[in-house]
N, C-alpha and C. Protein backbone atom coordinates (compact mmCIF):
# COMPACT_ATOMS: atom_id res chain seq x y z
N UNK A 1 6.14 11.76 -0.76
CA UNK A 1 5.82 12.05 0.61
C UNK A 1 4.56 11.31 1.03
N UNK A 2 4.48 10.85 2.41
CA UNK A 2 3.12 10.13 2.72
C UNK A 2 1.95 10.88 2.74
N UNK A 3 2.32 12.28 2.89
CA UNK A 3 0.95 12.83 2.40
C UNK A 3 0.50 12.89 1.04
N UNK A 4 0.93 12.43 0.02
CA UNK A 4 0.84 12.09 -1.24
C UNK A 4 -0.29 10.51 -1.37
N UNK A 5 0.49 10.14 -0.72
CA UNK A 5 0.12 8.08 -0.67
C UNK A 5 -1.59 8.64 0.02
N UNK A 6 -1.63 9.17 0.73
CA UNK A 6 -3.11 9.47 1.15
C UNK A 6 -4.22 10.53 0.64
N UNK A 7 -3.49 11.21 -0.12
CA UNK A 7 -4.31 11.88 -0.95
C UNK A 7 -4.75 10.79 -1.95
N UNK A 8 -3.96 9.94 -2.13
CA UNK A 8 -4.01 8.78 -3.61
C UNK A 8 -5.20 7.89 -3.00
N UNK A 9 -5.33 7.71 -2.10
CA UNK A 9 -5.91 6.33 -1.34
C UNK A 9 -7.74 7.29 -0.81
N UNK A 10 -7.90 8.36 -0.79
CA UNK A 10 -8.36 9.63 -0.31
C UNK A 10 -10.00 8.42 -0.77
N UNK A 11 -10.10 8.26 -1.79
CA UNK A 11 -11.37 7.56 -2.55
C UNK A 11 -11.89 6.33 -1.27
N UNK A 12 -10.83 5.73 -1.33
CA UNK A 12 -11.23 4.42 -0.49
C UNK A 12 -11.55 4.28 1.02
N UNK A 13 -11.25 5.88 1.24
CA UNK A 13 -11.31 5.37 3.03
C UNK A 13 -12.63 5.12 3.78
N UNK A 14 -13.50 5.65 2.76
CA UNK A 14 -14.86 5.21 3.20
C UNK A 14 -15.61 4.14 3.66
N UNK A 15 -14.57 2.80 3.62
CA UNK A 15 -15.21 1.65 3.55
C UNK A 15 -14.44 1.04 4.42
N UNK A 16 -14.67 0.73 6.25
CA UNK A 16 -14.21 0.38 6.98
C UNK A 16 -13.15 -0.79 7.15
N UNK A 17 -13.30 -1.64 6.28
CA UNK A 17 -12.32 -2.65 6.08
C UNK A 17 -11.21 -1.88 4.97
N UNK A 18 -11.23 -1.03 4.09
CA UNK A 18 -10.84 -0.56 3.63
C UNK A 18 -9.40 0.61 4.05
N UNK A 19 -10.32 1.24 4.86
CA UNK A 19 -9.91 2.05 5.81
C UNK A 19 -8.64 1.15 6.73
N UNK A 20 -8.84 0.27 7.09
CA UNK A 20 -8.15 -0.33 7.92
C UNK A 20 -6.81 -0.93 7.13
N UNK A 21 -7.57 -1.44 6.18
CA UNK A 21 -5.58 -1.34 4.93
C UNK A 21 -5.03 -0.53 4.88
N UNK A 22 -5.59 0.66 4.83
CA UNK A 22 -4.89 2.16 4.38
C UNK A 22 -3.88 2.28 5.59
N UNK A 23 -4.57 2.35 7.19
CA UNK A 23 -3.68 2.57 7.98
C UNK A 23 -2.85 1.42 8.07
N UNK A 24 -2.84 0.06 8.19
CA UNK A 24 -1.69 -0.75 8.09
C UNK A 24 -0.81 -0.79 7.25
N UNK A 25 -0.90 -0.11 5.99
CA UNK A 25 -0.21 0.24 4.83
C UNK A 25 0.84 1.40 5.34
N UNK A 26 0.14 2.20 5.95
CA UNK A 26 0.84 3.59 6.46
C UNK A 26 1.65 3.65 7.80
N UNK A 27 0.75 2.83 8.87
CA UNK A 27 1.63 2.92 9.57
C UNK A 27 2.72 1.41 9.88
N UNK A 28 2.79 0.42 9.02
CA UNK A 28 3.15 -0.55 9.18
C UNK A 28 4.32 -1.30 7.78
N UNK A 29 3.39 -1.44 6.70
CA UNK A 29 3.94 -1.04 5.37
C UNK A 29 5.16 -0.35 5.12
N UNK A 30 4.90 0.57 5.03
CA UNK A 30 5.41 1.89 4.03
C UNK A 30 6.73 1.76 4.88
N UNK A 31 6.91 2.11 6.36
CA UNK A 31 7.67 2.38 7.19
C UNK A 31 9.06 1.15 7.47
N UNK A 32 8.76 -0.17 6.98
CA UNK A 32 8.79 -1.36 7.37
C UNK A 32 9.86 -1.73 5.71
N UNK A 33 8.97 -1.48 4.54
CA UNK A 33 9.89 -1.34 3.21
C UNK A 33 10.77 -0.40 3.21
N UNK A 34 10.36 1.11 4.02
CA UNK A 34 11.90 1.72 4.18
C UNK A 34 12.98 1.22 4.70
N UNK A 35 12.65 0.73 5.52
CA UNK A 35 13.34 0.14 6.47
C UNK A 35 14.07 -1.05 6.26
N UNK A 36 13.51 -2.26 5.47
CA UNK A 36 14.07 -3.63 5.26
C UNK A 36 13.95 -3.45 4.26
N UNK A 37 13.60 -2.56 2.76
CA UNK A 37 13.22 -2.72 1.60
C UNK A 37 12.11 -3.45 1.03
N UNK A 38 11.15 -4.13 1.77
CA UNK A 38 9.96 -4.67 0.88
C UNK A 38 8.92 -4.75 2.27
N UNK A 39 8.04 -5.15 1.92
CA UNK A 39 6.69 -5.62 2.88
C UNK A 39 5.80 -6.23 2.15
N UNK A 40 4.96 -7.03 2.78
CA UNK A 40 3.77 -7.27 1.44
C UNK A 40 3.03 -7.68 2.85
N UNK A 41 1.76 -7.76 2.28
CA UNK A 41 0.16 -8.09 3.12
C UNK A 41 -0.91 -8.25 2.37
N UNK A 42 -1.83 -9.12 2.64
CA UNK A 42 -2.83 -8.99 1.97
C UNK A 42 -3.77 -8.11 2.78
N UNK A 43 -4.44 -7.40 1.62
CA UNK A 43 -5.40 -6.15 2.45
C UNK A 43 -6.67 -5.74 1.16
N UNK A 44 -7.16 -4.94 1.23
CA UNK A 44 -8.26 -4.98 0.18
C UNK A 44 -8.54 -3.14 -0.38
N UNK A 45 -8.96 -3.57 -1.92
CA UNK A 45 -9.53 -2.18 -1.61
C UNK A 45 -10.79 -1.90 -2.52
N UNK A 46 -11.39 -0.90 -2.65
CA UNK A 46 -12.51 -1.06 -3.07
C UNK A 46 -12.83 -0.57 -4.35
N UNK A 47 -14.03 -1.02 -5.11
CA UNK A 47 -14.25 -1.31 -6.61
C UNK A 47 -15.12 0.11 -6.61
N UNK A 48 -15.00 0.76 -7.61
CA UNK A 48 -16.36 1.76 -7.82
C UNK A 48 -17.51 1.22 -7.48
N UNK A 49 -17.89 0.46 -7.79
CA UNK A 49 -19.35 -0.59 -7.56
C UNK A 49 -19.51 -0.46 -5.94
N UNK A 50 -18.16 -0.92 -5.01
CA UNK A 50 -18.77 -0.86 -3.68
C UNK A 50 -18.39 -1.98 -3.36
N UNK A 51 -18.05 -2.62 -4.17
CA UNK A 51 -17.55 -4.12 -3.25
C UNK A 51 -16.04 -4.33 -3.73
N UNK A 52 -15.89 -4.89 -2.68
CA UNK A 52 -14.35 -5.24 -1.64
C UNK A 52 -13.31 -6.13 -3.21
N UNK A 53 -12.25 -5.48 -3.27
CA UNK A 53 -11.09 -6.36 -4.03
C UNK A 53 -9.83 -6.98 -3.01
N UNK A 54 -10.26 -8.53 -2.86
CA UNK A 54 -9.02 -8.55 -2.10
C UNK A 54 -7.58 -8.37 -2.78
N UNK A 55 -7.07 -7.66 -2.34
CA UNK A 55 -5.50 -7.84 -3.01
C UNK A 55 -4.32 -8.07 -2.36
N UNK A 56 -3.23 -8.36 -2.84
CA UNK A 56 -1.40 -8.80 -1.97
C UNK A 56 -1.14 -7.57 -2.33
N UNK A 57 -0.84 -6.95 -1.38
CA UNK A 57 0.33 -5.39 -1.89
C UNK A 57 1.57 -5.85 -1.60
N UNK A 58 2.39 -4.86 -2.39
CA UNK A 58 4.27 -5.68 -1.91
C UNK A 58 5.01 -3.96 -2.02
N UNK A 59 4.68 -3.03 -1.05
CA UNK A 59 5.71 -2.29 -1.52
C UNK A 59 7.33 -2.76 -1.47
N UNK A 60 7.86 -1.50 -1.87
CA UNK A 60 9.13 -2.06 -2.44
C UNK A 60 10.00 -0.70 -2.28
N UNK A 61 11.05 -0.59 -1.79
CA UNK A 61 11.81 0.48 -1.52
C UNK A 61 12.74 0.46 -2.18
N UNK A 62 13.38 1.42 -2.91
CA UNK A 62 14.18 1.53 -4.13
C UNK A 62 15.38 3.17 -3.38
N UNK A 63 16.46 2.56 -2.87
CA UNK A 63 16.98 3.71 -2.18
C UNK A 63 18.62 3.72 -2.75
N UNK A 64 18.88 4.75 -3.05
CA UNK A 64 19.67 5.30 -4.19
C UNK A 64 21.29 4.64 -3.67
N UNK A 65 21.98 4.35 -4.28
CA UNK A 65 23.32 3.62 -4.04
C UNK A 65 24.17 4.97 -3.34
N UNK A 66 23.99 6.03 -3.19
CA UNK A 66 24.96 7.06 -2.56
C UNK A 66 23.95 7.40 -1.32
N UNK A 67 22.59 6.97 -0.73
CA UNK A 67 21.84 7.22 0.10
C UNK A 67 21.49 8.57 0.15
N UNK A 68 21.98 9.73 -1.04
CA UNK A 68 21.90 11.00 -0.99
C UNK A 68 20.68 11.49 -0.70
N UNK A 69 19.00 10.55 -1.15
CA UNK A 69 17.69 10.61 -1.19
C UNK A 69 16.77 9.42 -0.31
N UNK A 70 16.06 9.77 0.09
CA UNK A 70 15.29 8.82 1.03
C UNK A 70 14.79 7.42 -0.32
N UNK A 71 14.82 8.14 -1.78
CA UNK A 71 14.46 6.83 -2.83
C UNK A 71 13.37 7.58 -2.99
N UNK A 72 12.61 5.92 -3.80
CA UNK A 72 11.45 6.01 -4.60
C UNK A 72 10.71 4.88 -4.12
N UNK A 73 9.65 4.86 -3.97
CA UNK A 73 8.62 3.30 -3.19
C UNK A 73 7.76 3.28 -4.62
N UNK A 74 7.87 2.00 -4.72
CA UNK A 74 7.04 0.91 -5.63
C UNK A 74 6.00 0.23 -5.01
N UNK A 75 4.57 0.53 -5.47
CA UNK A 75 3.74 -0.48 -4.68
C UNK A 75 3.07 -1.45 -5.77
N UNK A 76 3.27 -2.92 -5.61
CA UNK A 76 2.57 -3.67 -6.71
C UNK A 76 1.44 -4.09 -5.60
N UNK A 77 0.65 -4.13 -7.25
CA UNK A 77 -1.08 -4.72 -6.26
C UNK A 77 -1.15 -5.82 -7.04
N UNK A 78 -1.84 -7.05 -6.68
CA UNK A 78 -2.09 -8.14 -7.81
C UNK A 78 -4.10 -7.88 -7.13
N UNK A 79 -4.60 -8.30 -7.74
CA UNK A 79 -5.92 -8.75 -7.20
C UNK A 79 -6.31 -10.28 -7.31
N UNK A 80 -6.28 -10.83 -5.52
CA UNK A 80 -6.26 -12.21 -5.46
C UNK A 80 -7.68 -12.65 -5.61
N UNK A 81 -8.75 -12.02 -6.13
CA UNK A 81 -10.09 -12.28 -5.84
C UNK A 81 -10.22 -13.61 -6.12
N UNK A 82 -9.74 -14.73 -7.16
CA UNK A 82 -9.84 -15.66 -7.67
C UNK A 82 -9.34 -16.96 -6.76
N UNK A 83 -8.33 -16.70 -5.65
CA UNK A 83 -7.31 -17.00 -4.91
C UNK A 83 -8.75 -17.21 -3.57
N UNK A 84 -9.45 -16.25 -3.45
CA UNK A 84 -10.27 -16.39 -2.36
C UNK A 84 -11.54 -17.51 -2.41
């Protein structure tokens, strides 16, 4: 459930650029891989330390061959910091 995905993310919202992945993730993302099965964006999130990880997210929608269940969402993160 998406109130799950934001309890998970709950750490990071503190950090305004941060914050701003979370909601494009949520309201753009998430909704978008249900929908067509994948999304990806680059967006960032943040290190214990305090500074910014850029990363590619790709969720991924995994929806059951009898449609009996809304599925299961996969989110891969790579961290492109090296890329930047």
């Amino acid at each position: 459930e998406i109130w799950r995905i934001i309890l998970i993310f709950n750490n990071f919202i503190l950090h305004a650029k941060v914050r701003r992945a979370i909601k494009k993730i949520l309201a753009e993302g998430i909704p978008l891989a249900i929908q067509q099965g994948f999304w990806h964006a680059e967006t960032a999130l943040l290190h214990r330390d305090g500074h910014e990880i850029p990363v590619y997210q790709l969720p991924i929608h995994h929806r059951p061959s009898d449609f009996s269940d809304l599925g299961l969402l996969t989110i891969i993160i790579r961290d492109i910091t090296k890329k930047k």
